[in-house]
C-alpha atoms as a PDB file:
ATOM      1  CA  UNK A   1       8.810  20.059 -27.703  1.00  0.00           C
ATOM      2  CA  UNK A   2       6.686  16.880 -28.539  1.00  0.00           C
ATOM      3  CA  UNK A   3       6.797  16.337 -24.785  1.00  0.00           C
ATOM      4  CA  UNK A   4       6.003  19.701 -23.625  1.00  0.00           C
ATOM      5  CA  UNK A   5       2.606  19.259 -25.878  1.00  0.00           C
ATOM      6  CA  UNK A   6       1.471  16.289 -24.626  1.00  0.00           C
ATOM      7  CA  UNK A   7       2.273  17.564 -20.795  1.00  0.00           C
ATOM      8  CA  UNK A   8       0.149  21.058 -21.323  1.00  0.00           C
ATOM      9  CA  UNK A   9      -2.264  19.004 -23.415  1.00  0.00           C
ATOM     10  CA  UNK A  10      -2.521  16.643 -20.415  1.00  0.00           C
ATOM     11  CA  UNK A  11      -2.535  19.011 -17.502  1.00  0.00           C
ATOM     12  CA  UNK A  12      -5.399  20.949 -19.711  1.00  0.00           C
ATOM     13  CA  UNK A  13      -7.527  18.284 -19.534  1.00  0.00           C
ATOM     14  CA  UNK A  14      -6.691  17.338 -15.823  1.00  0.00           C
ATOM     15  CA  UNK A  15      -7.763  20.660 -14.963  1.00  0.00           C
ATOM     16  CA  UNK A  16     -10.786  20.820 -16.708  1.00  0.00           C
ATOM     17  CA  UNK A  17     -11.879  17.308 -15.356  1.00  0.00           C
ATOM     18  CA  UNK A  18     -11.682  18.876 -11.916  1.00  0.00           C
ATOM     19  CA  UNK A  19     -13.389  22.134 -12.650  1.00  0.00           C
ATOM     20  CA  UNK A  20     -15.956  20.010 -13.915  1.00  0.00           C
ATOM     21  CA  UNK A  21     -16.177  17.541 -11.326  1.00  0.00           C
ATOM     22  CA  UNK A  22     -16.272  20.392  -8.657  1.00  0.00           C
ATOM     23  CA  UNK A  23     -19.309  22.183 -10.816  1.00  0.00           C
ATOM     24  CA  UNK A  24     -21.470  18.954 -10.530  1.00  0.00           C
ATOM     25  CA  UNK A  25     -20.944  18.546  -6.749  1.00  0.00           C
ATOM     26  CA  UNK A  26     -21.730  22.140  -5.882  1.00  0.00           C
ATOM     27  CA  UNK A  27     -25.085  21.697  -8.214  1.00  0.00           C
ATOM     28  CA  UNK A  28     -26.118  18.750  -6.860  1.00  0.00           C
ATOM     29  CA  UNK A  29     -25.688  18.917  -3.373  1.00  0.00           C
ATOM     30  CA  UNK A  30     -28.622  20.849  -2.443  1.00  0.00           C
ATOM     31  CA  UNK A  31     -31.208  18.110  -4.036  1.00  0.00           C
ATOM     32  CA  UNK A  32     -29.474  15.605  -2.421  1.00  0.00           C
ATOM     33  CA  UNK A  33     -31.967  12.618  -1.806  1.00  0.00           C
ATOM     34  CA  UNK A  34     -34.656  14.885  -0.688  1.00  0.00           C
ATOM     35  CA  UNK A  35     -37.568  12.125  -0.438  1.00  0.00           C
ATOM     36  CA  UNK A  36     -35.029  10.890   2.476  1.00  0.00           C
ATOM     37  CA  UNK A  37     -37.060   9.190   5.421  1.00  0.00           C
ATOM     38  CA  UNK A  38     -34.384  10.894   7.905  1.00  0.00           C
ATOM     39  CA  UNK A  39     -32.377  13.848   6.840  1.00  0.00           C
ATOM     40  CA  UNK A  40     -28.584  12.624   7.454  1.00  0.00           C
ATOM     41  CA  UNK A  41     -25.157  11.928   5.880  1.00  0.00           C
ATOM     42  CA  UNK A  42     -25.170   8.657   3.721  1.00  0.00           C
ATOM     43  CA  UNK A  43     -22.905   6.635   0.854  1.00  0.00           C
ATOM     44  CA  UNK A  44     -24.802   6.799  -2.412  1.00  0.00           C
ATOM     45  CA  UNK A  45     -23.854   4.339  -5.045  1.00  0.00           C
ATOM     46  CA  UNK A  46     -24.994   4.687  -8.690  1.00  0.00           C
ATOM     47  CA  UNK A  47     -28.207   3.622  -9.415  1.00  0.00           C
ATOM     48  CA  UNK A  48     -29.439   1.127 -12.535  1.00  0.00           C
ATOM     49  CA  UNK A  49     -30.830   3.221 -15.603  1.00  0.00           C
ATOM     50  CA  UNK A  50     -34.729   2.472 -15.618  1.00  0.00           C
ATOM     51  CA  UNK A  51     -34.094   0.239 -18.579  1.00  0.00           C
ATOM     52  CA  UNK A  52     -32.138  -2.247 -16.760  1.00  0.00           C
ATOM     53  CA  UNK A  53     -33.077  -5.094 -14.989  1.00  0.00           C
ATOM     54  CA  UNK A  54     -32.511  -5.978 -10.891  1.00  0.00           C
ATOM     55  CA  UNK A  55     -30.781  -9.287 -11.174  1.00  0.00           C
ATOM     56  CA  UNK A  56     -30.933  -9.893  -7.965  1.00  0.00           C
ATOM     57  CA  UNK A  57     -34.360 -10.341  -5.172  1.00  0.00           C
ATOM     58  CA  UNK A  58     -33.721  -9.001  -1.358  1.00  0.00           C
ATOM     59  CA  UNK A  59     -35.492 -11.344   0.784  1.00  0.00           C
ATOM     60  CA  UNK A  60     -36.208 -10.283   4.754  1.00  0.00           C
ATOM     61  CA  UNK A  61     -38.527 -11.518   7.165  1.00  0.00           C
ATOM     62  CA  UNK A  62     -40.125  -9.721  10.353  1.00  0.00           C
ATOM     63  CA  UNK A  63     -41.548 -11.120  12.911  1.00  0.00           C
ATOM     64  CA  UNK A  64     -41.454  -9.463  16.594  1.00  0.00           C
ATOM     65  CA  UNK A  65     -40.986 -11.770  18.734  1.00  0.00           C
ATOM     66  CA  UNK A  66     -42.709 -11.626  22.436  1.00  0.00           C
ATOM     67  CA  UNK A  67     -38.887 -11.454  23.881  1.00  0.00           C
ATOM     68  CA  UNK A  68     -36.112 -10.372  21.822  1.00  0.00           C
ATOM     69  CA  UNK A  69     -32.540  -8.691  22.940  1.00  0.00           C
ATOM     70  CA  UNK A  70     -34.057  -5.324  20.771  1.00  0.00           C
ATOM     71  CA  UNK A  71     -37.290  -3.470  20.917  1.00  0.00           C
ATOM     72  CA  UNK A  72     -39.655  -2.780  18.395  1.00  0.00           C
ATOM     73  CA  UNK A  73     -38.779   0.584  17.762  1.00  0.00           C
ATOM     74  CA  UNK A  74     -34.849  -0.590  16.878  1.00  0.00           C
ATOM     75  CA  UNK A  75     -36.106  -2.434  14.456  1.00  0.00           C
ATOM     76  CA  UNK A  76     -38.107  -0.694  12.860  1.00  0.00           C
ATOM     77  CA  UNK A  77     -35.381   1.831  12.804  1.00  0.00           C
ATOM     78  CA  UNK A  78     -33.021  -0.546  11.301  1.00  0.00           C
ATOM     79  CA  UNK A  79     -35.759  -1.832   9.086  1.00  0.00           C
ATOM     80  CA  UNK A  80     -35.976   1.865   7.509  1.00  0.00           C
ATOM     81  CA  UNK A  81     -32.371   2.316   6.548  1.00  0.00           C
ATOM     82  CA  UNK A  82     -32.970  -1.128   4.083  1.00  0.00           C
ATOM     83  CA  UNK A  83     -36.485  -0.353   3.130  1.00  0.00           C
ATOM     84  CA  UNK A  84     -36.786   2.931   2.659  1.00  0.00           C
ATOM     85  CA  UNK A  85     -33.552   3.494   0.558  1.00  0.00           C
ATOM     86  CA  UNK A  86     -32.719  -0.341  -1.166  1.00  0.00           C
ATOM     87  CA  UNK A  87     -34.228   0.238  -5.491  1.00  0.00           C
ATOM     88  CA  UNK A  88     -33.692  -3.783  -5.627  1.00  0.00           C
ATOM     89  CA  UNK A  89     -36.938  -5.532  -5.973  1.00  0.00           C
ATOM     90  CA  UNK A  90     -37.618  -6.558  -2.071  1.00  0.00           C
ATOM     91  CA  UNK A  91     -39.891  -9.990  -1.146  1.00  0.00           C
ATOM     92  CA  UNK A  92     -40.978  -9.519   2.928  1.00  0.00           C
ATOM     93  CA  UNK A  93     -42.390 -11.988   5.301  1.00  0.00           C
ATOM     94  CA  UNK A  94     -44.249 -10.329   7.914  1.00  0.00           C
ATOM     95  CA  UNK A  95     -47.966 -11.061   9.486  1.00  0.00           C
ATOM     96  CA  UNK A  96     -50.980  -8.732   8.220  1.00  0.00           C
ATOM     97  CA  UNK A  97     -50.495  -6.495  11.242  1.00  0.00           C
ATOM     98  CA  UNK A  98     -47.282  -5.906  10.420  1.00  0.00           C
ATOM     99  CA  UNK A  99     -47.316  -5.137   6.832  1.00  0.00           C
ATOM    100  CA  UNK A 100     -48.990  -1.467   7.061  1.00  0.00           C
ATOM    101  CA  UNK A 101     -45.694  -0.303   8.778  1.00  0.00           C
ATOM    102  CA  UNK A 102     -43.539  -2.196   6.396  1.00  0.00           C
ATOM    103  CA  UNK A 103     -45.247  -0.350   3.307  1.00  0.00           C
ATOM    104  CA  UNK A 104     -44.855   2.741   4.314  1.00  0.00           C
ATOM    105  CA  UNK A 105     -41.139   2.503   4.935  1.00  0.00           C
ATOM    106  CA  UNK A 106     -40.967   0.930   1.278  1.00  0.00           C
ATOM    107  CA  UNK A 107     -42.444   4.304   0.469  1.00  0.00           C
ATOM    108  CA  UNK A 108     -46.386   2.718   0.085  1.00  0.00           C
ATOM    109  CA  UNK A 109     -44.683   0.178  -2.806  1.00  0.00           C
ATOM    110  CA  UNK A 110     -43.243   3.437  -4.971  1.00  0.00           C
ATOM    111  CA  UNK A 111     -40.194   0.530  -4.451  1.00  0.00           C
ATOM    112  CA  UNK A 112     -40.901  -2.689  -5.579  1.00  0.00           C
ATOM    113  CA  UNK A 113     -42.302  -4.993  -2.874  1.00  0.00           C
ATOM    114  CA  UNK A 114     -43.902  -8.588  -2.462  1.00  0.00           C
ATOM    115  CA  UNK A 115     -45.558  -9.036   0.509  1.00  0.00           C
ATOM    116  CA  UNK A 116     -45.981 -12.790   1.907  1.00  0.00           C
ATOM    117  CA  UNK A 117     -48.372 -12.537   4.792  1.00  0.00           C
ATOM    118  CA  UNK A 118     -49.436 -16.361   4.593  1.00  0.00           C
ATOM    119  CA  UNK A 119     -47.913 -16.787   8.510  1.00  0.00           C
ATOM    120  CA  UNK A 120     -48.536 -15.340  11.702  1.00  0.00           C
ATOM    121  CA  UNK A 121     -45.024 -16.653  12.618  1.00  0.00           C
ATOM    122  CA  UNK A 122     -42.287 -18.942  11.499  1.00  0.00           C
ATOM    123  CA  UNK A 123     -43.791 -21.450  13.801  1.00  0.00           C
ATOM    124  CA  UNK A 124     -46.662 -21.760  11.430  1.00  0.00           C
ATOM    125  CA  UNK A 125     -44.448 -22.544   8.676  1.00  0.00           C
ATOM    126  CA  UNK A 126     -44.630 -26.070   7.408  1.00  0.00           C
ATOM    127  CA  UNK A 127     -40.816 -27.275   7.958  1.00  0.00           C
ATOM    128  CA  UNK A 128     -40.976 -25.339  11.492  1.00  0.00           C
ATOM    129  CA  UNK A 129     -43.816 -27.358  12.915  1.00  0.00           C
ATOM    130  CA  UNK A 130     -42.303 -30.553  13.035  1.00  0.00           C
ATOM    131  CA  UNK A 131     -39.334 -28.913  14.942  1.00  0.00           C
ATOM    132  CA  UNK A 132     -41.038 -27.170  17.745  1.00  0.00           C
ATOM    133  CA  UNK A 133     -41.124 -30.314  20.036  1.00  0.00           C
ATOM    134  CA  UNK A 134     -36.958 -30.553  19.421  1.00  0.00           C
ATOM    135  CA  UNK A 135     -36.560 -26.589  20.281  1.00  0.00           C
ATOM    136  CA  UNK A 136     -39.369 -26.917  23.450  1.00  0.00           C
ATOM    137  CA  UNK A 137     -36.478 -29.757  24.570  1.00  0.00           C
ATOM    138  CA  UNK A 138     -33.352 -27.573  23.490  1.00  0.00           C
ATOM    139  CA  UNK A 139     -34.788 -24.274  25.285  1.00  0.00           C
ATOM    140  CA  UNK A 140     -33.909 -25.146  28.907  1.00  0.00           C
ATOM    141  CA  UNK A 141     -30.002 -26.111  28.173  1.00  0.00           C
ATOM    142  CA  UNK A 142     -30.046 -22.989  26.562  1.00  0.00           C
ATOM    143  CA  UNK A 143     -26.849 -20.886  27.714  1.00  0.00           C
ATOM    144  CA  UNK A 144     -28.588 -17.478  26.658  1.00  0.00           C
ATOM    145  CA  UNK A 145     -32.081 -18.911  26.951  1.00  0.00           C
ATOM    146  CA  UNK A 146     -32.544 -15.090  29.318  1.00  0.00           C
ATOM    147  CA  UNK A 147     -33.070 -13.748  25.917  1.00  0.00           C
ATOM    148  CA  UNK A 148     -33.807 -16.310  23.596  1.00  0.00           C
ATOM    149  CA  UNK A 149     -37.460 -18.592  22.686  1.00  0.00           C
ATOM    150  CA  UNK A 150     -38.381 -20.901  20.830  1.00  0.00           C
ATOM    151  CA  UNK A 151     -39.758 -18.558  18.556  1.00  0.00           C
ATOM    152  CA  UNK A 152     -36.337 -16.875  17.974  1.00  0.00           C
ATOM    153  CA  UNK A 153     -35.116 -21.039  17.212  1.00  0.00           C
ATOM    154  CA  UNK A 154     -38.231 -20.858  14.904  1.00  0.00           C
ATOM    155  CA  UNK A 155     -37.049 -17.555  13.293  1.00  0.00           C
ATOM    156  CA  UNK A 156     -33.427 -18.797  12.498  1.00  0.00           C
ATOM    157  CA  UNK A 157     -34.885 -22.165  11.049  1.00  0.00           C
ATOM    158  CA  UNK A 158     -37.504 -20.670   8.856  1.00  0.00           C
ATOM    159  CA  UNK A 159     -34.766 -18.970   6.800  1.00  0.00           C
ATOM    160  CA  UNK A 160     -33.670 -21.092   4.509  1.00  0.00           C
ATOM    161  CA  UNK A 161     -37.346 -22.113   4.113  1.00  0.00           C
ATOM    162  CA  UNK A 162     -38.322 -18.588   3.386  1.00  0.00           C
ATOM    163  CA  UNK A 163     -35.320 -17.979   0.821  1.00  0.00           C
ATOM    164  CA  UNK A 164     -36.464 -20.975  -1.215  1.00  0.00           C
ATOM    165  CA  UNK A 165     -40.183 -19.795  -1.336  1.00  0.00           C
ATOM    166  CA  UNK A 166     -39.141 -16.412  -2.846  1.00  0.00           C
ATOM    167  CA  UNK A 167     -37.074 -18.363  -5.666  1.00  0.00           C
ATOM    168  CA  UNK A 168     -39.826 -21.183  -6.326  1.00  0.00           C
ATOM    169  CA  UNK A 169     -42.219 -17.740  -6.303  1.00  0.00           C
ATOM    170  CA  UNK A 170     -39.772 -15.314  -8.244  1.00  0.00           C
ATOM    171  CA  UNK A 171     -42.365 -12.628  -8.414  1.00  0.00           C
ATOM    172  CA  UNK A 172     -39.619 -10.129  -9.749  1.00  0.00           C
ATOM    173  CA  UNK A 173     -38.238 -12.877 -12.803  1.00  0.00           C
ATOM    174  CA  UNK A 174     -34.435 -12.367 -11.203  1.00  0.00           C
ATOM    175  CA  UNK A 175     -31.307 -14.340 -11.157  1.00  0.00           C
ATOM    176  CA  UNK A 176     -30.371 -14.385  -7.550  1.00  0.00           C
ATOM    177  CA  UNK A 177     -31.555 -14.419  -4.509  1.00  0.00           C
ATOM    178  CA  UNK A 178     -30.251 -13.091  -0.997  1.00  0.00           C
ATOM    179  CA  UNK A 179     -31.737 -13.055   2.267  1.00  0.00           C
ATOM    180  CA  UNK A 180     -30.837 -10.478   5.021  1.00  0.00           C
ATOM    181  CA  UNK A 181     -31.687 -10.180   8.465  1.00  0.00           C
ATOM    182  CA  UNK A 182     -34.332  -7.411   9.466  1.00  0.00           C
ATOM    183  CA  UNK A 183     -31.667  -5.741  11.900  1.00  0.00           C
ATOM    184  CA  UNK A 184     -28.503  -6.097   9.565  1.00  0.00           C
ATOM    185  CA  UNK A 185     -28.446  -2.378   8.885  1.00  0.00           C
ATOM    186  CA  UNK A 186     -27.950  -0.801  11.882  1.00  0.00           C
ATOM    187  CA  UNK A 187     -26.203   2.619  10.981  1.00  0.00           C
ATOM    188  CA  UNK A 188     -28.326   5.444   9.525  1.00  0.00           C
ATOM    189  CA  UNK A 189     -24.923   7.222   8.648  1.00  0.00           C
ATOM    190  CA  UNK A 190     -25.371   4.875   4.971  1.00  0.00           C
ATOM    191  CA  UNK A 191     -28.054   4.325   2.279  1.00  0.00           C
ATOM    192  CA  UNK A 192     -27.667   1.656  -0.020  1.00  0.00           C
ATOM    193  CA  UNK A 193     -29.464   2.587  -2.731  1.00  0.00           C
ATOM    194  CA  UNK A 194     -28.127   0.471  -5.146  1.00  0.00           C
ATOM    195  CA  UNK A 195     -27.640  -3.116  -2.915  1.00  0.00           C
ATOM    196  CA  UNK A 196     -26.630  -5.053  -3.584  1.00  0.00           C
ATOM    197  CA  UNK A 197     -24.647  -3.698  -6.156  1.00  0.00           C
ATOM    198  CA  UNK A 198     -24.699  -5.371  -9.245  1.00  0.00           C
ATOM    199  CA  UNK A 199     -21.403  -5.447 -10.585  1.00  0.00           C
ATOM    200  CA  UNK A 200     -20.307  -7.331  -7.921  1.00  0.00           C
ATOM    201  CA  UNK A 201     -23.342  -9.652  -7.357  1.00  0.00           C
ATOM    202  CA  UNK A 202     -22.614 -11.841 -10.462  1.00  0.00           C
ATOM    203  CA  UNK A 203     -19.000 -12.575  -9.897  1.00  0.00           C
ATOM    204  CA  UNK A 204     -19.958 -13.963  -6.076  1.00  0.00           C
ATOM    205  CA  UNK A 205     -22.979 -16.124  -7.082  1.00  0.00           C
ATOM    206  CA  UNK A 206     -22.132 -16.839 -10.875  1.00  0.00           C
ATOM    207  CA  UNK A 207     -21.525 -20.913 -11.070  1.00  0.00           C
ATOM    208  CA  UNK A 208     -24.560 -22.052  -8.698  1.00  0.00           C
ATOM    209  CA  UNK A 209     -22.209 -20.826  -5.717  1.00  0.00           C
ATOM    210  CA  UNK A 210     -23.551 -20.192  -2.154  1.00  0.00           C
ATOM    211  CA  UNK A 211     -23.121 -17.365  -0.094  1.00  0.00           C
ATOM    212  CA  UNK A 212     -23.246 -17.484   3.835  1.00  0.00           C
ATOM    213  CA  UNK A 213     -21.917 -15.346   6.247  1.00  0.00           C
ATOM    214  CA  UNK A 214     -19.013 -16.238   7.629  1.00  0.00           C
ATOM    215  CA  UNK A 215     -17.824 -15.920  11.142  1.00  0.00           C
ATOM    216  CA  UNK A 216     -14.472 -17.463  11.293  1.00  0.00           C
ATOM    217  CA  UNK A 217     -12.438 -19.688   8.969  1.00  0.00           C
ATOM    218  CA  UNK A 218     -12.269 -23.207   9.849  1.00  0.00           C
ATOM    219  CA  UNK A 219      -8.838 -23.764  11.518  1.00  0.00           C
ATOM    220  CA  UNK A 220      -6.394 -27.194  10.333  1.00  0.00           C
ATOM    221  CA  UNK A 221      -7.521 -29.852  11.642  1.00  0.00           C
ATOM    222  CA  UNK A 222     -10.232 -29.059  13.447  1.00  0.00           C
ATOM    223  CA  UNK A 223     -11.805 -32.417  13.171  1.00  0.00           C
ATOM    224  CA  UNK A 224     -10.880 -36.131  13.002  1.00  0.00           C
ATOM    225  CA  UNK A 225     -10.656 -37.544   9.529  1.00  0.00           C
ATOM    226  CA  UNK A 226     -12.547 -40.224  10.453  1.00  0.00           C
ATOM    227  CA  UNK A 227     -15.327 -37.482  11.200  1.00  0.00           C
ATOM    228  CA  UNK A 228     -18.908 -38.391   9.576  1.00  0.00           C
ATOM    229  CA  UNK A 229     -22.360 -35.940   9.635  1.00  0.00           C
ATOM    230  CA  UNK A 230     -23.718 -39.103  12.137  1.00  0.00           C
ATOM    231  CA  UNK A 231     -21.422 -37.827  14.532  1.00  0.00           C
ATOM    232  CA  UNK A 232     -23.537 -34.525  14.858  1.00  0.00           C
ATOM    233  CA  UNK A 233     -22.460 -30.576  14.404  1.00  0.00           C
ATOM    234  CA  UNK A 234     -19.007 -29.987  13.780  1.00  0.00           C
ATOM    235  CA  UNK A 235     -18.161 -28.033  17.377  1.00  0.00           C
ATOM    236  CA  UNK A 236     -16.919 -24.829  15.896  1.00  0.00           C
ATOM    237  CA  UNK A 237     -18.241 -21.092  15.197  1.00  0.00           C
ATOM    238  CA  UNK A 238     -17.749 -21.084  11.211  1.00  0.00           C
ATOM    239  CA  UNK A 239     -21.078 -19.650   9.540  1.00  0.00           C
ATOM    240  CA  UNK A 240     -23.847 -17.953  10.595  1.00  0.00           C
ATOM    241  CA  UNK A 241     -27.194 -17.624   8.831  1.00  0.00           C
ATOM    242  CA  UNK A 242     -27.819 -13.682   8.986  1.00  0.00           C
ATOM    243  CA  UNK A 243     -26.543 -13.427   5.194  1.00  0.00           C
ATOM    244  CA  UNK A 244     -27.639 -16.425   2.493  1.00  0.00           C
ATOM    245  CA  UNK A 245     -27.987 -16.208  -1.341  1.00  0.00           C
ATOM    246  CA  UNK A 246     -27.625 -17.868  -4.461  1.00  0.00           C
ATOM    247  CA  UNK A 247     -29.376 -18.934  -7.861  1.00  0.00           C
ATOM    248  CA  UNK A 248     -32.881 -20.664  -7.511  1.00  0.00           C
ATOM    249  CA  UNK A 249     -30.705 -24.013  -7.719  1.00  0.00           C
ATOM    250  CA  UNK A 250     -28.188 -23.724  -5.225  1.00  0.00           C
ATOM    251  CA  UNK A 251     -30.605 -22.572  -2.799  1.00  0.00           C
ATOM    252  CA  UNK A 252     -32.915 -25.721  -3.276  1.00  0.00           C
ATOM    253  CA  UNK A 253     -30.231 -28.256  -2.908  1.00  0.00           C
ATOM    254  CA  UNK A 254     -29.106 -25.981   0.241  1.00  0.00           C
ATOM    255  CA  UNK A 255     -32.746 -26.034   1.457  1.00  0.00           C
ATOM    256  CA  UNK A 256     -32.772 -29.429   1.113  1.00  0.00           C
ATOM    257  CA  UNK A 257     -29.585 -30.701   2.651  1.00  0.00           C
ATOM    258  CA  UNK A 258     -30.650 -28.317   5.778  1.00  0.00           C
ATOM    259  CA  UNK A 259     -34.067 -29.581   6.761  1.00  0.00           C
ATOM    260  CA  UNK A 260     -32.873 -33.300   6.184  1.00  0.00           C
ATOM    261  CA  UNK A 261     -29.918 -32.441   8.290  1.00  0.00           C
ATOM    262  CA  UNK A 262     -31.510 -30.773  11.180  1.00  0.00           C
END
């Protein structure tokens, strides 16, 4: 009899937690996201409550370049499925011309934005300039030089350069920071409202830890031991820089390490 109860009381509940459930999607639907830029199907993730704080600054950086694999226009596009749609505080690199178009997709700054329009172009940058004479010399061995500059060479370089100005800035007070490429979001079918999402942001870059993108794992042995950085790159696809965050810390001693490196 006990278990009978406890079953019926259980089912009950069950039951009710469905009816529910299926009440608040059939209210909601219509009002979803209205404000949308594009009117389409998209992931939503919960949102913090207005009381809580970001912990984390999205850093991007746009600069067309005069040839590029992608047009304007598919940037842009990609540009507006981040910008128009991402509630974490945002810090963009972009030239003056440049930054009308970027506001609006950050809805005119409704979303919080920190425009840094100190540079034309990464070339201008002070870490770049010194390197432009060693990509002028790189360009012409370059396999996909067809579609690649030195400006692109400047673009990937600046990176780390640009992730450690938004920490030493911090206009947003946060914990972390993470820079993304412009294009990484190339599917309008998702909005990530809530990226990145915070319960999961702490446990990757808690403990001064780095985060890079990762191409392939680094297979045994794939060096000599005797192998020293003197000897140059390590001759295999491992990282790539499209994805880089960490605390203010870890993404000094990273800046550092790269310039002197390169």
């Amino acid at each position: 009899m006990r278990f009978q109860i406890i079953y019926y009381r259980q089912l009950c509940v069950y039951i009710l937690v469905v009816i529910g459930i299926g009440l608040v999607l059939f209210i909601d639907q219509p009002n979803l996201f209205q404000f949308s830029i594009r009117r389409s199907n998209y992931t939503r993730y919960p949102l913090l409550k207005n009381n809580e704080q970001y912990s984390t600054t999205v850093v991007i950086a746009y600069f067309p370049l005069s040839k590029s694999k992608h047009s304007k226009d598919q940037y842009q596009s990609w540009l507006e499925n981040l910008l128009g749609f991402c509630q974490s505080p945002i810090i963009i690199y972009t030239s003056i011309e440049y930054q009308p178009i970027l506001q609006g997709l950050r809805r005119n700054n409704s979303l919080r934005t920190h425009f840094i329009v100190e540079y034309n172009s990464p070339l201008e940058m002070p870490p770049i300039k010194r390197l432009v004479p060693i990509f002028e010399q790189q360009y012409p061995s370059d396999p996909e030089r067809a579609y690649h500059s030195v400006e692109l060479y400047a673009v990937w370089c600046a990176k780390s350069f640009i992730l450690n100005r938004s920490a030493e800035l911090n206009p947003f007070q946060t914990k972390y920071f993470l820079y993304i490429d412009a294009g990484a979001f190339r599917s309008s079918k998702y909005r990530f409202q809530s990226w990145p999402y915070e319960p999961s942001i702490h446990s990757i870059l808690a403990n001064n830890r780095l985060l890079l993108g990762m191409i392939s794992p680094l297979p045994r042995q794939f060096c000599p031991l005797s192998y020293s950085i003197n000897k140059g790159p390590i001759r295999h696809n491992l990282i790539e820089g499209g994805l880089i965050g960490g605390t203010s810390d870890i993404i000094h001693w990273w800046t550092s390490v790269f310039y002197e490196t390169i």
